[in-house]
C-alpha atoms as a PDB file:
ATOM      1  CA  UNK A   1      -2.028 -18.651   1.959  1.00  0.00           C
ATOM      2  CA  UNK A   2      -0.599 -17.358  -0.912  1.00  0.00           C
ATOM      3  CA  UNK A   3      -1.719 -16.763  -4.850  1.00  0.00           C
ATOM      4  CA  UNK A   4       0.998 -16.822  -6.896  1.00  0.00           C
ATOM      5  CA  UNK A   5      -1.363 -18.077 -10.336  1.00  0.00           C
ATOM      6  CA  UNK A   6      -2.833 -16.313 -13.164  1.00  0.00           C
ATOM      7  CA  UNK A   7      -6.350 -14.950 -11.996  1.00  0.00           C
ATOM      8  CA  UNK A   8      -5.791 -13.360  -9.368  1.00  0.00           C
ATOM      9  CA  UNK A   9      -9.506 -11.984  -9.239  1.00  0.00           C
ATOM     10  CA  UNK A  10     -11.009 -15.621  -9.674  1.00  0.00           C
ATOM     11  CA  UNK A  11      -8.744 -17.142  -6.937  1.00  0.00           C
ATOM     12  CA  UNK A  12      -9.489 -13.805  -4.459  1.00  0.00           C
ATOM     13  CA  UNK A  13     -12.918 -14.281  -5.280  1.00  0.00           C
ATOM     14  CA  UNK A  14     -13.141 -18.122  -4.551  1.00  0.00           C
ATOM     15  CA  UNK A  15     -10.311 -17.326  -1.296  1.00  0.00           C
ATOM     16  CA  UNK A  16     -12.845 -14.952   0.203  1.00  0.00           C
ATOM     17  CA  UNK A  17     -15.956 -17.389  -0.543  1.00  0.00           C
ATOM     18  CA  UNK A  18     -13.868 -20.132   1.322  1.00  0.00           C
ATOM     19  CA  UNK A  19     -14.017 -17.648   4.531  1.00  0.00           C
ATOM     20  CA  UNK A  20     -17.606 -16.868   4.372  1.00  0.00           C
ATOM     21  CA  UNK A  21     -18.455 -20.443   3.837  1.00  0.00           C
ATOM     22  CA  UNK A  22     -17.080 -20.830   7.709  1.00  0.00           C
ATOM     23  CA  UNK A  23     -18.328 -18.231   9.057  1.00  0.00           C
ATOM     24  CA  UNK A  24     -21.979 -18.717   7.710  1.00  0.00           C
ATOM     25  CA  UNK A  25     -23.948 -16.499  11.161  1.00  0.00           C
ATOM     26  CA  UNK A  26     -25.717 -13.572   9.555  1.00  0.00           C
ATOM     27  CA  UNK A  27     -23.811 -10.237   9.531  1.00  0.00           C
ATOM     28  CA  UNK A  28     -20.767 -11.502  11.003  1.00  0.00           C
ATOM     29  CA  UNK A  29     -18.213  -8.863   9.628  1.00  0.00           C
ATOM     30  CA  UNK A  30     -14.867  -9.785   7.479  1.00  0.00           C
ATOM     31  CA  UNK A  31     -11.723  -9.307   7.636  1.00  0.00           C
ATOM     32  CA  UNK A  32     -10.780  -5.751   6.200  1.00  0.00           C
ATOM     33  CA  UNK A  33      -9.537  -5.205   2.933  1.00  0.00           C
ATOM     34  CA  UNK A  34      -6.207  -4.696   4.031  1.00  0.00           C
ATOM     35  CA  UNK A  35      -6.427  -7.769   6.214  1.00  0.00           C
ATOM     36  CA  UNK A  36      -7.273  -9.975   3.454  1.00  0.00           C
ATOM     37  CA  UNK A  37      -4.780  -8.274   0.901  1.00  0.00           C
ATOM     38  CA  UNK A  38      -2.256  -9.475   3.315  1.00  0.00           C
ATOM     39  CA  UNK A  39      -3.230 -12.793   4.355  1.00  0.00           C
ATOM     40  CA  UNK A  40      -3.427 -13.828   0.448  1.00  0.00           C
ATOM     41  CA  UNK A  41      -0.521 -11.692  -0.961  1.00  0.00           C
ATOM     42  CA  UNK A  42      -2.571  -9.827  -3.498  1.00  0.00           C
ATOM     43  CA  UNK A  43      -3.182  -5.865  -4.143  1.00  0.00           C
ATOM     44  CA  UNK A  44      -6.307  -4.029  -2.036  1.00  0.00           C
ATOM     45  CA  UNK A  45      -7.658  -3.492  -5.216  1.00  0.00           C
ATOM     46  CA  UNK A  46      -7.734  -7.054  -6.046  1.00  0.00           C
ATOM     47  CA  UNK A  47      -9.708  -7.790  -3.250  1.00  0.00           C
ATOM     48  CA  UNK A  48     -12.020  -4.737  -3.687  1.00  0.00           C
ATOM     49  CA  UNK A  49     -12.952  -6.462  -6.914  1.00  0.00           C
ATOM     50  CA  UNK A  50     -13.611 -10.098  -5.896  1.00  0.00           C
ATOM     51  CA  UNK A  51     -15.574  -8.373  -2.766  1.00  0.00           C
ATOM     52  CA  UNK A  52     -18.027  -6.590  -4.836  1.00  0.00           C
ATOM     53  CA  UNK A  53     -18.472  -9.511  -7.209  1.00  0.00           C
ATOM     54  CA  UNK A  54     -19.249 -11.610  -3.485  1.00  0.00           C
ATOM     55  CA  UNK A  55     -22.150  -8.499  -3.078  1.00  0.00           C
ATOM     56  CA  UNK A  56     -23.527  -9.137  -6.343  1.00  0.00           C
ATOM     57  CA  UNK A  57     -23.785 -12.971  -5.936  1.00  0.00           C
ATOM     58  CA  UNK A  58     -25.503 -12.034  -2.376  1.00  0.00           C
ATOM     59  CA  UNK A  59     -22.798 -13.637   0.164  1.00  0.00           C
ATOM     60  CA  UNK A  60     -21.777  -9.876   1.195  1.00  0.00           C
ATOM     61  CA  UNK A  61     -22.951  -6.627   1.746  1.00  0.00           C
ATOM     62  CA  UNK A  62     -21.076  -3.314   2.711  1.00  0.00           C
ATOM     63  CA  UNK A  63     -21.185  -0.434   4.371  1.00  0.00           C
ATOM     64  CA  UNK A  64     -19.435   2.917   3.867  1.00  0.00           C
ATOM     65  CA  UNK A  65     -17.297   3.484   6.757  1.00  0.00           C
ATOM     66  CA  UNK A  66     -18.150   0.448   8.704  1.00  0.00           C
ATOM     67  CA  UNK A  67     -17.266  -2.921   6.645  1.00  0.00           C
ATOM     68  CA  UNK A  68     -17.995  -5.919   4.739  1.00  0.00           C
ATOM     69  CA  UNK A  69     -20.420  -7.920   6.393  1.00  0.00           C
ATOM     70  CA  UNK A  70     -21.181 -11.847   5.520  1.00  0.00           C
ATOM     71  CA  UNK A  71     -24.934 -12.479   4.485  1.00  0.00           C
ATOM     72  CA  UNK A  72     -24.865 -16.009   3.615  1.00  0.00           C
ATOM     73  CA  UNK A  73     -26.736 -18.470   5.550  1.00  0.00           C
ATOM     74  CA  UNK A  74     -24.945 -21.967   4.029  1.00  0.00           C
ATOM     75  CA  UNK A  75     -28.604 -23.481   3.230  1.00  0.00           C
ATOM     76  CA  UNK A  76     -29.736 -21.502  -0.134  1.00  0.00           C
ATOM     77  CA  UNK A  77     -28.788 -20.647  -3.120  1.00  0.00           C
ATOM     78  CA  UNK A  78     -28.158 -16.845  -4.024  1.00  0.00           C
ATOM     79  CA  UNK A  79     -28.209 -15.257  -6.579  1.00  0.00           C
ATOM     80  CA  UNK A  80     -28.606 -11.400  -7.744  1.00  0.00           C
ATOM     81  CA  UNK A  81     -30.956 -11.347 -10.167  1.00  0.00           C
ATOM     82  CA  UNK A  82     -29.999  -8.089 -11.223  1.00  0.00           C
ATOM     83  CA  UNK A  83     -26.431 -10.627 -12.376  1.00  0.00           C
ATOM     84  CA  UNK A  84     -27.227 -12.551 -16.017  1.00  0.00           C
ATOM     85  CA  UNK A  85     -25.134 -15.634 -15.332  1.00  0.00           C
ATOM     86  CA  UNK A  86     -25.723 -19.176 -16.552  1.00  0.00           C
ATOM     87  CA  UNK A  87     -27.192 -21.158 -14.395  1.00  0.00           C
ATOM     88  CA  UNK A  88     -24.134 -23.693 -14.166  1.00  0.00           C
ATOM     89  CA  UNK A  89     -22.155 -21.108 -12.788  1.00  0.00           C
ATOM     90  CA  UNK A  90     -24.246 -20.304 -10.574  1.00  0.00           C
ATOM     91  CA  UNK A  91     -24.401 -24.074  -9.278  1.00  0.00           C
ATOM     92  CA  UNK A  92     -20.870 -24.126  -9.163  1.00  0.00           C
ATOM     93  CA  UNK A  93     -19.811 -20.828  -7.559  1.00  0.00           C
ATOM     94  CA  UNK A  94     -21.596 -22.147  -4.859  1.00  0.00           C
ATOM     95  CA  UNK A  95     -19.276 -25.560  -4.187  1.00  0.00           C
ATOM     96  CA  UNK A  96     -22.577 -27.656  -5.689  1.00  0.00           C
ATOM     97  CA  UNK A  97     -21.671 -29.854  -8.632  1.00  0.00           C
ATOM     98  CA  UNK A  98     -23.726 -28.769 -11.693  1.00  0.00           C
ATOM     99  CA  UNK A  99     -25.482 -31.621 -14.077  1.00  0.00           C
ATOM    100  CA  UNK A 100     -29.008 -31.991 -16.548  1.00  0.00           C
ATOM    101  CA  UNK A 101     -31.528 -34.543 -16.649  1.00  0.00           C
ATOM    102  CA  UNK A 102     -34.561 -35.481 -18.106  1.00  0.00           C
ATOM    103  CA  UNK A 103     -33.679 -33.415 -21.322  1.00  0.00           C
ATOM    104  CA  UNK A 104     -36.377 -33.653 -24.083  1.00  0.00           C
ATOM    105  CA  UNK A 105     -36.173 -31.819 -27.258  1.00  0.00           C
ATOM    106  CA  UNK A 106     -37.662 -31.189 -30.553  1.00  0.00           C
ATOM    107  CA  UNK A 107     -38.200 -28.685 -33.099  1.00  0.00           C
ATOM    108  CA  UNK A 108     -41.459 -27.114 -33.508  1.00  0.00           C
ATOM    109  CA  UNK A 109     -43.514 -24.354 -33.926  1.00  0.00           C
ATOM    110  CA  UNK A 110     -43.765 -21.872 -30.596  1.00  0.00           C
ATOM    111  CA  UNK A 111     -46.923 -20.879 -29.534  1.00  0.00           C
ATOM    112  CA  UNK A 112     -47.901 -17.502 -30.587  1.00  0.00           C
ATOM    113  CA  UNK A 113     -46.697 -15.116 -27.942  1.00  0.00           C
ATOM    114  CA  UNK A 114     -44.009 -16.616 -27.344  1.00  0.00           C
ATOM    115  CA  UNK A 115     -43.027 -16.375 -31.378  1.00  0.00           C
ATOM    116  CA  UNK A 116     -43.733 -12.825 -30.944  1.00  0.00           C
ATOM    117  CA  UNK A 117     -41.195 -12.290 -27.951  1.00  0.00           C
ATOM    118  CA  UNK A 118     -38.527 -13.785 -30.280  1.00  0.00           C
ATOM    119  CA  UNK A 119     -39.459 -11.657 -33.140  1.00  0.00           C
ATOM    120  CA  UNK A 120     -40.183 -14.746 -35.713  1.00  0.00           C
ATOM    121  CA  UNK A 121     -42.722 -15.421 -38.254  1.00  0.00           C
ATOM    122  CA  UNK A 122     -46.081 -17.319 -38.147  1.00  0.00           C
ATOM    123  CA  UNK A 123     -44.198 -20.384 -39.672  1.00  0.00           C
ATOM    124  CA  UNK A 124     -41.199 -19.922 -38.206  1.00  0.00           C
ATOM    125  CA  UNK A 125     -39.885 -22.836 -35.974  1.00  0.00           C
ATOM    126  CA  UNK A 126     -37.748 -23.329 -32.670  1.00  0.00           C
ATOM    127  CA  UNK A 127     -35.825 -25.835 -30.645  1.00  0.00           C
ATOM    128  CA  UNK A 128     -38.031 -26.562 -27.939  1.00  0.00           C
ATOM    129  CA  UNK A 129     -35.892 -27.762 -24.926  1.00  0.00           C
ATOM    130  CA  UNK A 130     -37.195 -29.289 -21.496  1.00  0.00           C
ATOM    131  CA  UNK A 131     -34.925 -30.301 -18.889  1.00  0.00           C
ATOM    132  CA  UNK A 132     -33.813 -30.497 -15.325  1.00  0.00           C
ATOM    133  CA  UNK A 133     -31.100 -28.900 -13.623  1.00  0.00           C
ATOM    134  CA  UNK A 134     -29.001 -30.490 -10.665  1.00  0.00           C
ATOM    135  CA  UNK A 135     -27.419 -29.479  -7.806  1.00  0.00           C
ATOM    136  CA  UNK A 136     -24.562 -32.491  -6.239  1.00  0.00           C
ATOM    137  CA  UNK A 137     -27.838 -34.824  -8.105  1.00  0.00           C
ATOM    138  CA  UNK A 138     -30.807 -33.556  -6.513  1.00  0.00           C
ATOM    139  CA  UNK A 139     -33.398 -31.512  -9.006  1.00  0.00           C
ATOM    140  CA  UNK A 140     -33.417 -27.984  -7.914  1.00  0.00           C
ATOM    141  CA  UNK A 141     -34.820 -25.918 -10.878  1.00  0.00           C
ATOM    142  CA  UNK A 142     -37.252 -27.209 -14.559  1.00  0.00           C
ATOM    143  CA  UNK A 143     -36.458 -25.339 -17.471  1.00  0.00           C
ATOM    144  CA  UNK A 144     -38.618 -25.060 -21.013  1.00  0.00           C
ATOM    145  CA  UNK A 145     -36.671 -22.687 -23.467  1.00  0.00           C
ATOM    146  CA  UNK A 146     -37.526 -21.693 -27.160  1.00  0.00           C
ATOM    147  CA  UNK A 147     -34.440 -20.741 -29.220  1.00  0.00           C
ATOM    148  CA  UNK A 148     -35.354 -19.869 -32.940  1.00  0.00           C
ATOM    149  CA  UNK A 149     -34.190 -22.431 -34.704  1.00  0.00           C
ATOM    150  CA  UNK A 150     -30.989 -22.859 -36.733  1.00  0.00           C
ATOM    151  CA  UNK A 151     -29.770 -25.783 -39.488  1.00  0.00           C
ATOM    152  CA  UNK A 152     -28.070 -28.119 -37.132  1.00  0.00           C
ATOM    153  CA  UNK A 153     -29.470 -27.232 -33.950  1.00  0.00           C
ATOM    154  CA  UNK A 154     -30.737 -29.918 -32.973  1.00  0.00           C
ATOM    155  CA  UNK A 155     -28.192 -32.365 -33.544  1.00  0.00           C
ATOM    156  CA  UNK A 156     -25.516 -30.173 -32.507  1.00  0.00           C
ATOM    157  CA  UNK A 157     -27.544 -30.074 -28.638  1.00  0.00           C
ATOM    158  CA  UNK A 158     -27.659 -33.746 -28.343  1.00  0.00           C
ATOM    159  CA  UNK A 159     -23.840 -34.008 -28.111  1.00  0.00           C
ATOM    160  CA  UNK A 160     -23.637 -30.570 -26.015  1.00  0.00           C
ATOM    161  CA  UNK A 161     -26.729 -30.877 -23.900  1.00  0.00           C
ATOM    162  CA  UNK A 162     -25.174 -31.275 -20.386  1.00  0.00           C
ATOM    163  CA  UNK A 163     -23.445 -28.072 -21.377  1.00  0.00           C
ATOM    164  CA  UNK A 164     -24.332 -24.366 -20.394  1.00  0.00           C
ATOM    165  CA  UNK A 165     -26.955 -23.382 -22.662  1.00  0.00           C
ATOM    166  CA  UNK A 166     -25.111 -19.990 -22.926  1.00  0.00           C
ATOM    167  CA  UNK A 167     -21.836 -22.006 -24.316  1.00  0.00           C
ATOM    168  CA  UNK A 168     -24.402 -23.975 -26.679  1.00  0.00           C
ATOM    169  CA  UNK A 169     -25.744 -20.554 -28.059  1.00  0.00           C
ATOM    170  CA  UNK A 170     -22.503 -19.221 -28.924  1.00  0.00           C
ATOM    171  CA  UNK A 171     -21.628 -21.949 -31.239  1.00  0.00           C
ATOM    172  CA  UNK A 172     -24.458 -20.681 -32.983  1.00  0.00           C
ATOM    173  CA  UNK A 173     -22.778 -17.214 -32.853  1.00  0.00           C
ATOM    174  CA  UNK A 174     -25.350 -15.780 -30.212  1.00  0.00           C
ATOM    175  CA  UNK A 175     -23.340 -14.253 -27.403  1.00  0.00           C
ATOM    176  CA  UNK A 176     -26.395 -13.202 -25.509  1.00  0.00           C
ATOM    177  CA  UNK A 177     -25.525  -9.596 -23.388  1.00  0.00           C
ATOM    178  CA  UNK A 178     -28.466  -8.851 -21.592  1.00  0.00           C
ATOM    179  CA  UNK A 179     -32.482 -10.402 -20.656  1.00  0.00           C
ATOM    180  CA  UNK A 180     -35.666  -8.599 -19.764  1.00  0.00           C
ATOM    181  CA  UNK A 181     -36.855 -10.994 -16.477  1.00  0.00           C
ATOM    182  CA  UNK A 182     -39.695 -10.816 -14.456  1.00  0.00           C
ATOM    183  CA  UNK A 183     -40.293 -13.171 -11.785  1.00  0.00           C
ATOM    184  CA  UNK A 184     -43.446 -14.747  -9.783  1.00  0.00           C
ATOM    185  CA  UNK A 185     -44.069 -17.174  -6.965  1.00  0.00           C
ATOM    186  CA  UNK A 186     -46.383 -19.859  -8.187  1.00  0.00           C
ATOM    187  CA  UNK A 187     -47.628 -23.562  -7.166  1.00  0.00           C
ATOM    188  CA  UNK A 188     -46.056 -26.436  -8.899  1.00  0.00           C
ATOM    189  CA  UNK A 189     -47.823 -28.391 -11.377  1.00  0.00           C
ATOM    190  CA  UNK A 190     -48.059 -32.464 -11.563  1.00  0.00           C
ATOM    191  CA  UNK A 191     -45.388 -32.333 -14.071  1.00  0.00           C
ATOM    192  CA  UNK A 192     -43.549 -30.200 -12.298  1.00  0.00           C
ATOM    193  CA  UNK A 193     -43.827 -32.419  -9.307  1.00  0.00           C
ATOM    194  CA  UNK A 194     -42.733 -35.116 -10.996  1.00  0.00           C
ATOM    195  CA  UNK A 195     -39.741 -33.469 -12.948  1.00  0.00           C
ATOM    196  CA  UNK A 196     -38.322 -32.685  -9.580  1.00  0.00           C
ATOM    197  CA  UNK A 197     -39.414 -35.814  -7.497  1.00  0.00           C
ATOM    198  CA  UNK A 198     -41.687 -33.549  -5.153  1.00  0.00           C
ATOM    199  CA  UNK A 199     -43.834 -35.665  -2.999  1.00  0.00           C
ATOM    200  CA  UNK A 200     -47.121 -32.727  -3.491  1.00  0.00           C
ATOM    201  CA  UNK A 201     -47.728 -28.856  -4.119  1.00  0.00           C
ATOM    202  CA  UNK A 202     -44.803 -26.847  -3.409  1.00  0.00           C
ATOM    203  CA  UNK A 203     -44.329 -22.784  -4.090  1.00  0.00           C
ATOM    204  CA  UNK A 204     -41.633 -22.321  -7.071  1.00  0.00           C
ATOM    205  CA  UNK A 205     -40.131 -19.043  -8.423  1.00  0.00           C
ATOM    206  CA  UNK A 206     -40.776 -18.917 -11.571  1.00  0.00           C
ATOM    207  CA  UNK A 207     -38.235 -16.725 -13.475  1.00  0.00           C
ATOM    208  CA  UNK A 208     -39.837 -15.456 -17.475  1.00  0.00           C
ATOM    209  CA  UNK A 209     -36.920 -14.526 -19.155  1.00  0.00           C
ATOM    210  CA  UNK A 210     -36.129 -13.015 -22.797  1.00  0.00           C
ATOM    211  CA  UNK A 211     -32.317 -13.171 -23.915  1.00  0.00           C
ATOM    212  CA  UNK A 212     -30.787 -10.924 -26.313  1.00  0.00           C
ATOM    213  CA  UNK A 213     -27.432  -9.904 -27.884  1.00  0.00           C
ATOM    214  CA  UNK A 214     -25.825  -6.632 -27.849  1.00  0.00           C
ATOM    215  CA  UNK A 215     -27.410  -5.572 -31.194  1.00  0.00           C
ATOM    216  CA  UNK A 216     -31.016  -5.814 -29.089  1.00  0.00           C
ATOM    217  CA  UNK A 217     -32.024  -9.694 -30.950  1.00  0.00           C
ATOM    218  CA  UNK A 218     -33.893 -12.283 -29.337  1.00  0.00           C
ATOM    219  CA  UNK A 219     -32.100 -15.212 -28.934  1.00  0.00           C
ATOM    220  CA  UNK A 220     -33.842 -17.084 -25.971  1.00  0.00           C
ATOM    221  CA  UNK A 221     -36.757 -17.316 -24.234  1.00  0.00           C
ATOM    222  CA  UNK A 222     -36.947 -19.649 -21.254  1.00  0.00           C
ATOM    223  CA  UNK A 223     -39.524 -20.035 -18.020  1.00  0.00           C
ATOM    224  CA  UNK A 224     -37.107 -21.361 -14.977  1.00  0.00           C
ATOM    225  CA  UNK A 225     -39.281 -22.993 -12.177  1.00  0.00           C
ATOM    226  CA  UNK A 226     -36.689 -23.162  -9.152  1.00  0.00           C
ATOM    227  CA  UNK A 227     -37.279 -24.810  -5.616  1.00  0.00           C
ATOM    228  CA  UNK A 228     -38.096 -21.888  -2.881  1.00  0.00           C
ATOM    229  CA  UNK A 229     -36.425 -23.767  -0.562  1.00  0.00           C
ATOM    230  CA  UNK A 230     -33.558 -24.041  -2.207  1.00  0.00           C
ATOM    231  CA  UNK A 231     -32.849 -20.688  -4.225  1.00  0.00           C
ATOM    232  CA  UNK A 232     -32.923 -16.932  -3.365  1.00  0.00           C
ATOM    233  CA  UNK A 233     -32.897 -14.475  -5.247  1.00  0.00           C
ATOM    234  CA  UNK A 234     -31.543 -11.248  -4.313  1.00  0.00           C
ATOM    235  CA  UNK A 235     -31.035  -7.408  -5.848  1.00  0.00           C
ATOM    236  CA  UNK A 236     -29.536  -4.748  -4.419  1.00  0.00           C
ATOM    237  CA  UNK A 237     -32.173  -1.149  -4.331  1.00  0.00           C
ATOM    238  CA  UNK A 238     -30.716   2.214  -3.852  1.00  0.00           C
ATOM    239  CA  UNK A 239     -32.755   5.612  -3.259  1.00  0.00           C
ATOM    240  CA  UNK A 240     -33.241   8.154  -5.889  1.00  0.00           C
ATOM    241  CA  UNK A 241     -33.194  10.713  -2.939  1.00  0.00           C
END
């Protein structure tokens, strides 16, 4: 199997997923760098790259001296939440086909602290969104977000709403670079339950974010409730010593 394209990275990258995808038993190592530069015709470096972007998603993880060893099971979800990616991609750089449902929105006021997270005024408004993300059609995470609102906004989301929301911000010219997060389990609501056709109670991870561009502005606040069962989330910790 050769690449002979234009992104080289993104096909290594997607190559490599293709092999841990079939060989999904925990810890089972891969192929060595070399091996893999050879079977796809590409430079080691090249497949340095698309390995450690596999280790930030969570598929891989490696060890000095020893290899690159497959920690993927083939049932959830991973992500590293250290990694600010749309939620899209994450969907789809993990073979599910991504799609929205059950999108309301208006424009309003926010309630207080979340108008102070965003840095507006006491009359300032936002486009309030509420939706559901899908995964090959079945509801895997519910999503409120508050962006401070903008002439247009809301018209310009009703043709773009089955978009990224990242892609809908930068139309707006809001290329957001970075998010404080924090995340919590917690018990699902009867909305909740009904946004993502749960029969009763289940445990969600609910993932309080702020967006921001470079220059430090708050662009975005959102609280993501995803399924436990069906996402992880991973990070990767280091000692100081």
């Amino acid at each position: 199997m050769k690449l002979t394209r234009d992104s080289l990275y993104r096909q290594a990258r997607n190559a490599i997923l293709d092999i841990v995808k079939q060989n999904t038993e925990f810890m089972s190592k891969l192929p060595s760098e070399q091996e893999l530069a050879d079977m796809l015709g590409i430079s080691r470096n090249t497949v340095r790259e698309a390995i450690k972007s596999l280790e930030n998603e969570g598929y891989l993880v490696s060890r000095h001296g020893v290899g690159t060893f497959i920690i993927y099971d083939g049932k959830n979800i991973k992500t590293n939440i250290a990694v600010l990616e749309s939620i899209t991609n994450i969907i789809v750089n993990h073979g599910y086909k991504p799609g929205t449902k059950s999108v309301y929105c208006e424009k309003r006021q926010a309630p207080a602290v979340i108008s102070k997270m965003l840095n507006l005024g006491e009359k300032d408004e936002v486009l309030y969104i509420e939706r559901v993300r899908t995964a090959d059609d079945d509801p895997v995470i519910y999503i409120e977000d508050y962006i401070p609102y903008m002439e247009g906004m809301y018209e310009k989301y009703q043709e773009a709403k089955d978009e990224s929301l990242f892609n809908f911000l930068q139309t707006f010219g809001h290329q957001i670079a970075f998010s404080n997060s924090t995340i919590r389990a917690v018990l699902s609501s009867k909305h909740i339950q009904k946004k993502l056709s749960l029969d009763g109670p289940e445990t969600l991870l609910l993932l309080h974010q702020v967006h921001y561009t470079a220059k430090g502005d708050p662009v975005l606040y959102s609280d993501s409730y995803f399924l436990s069962k069906k996402f992880e989330f991973n990070v990767v910790r280091k000692r100081l010593d």
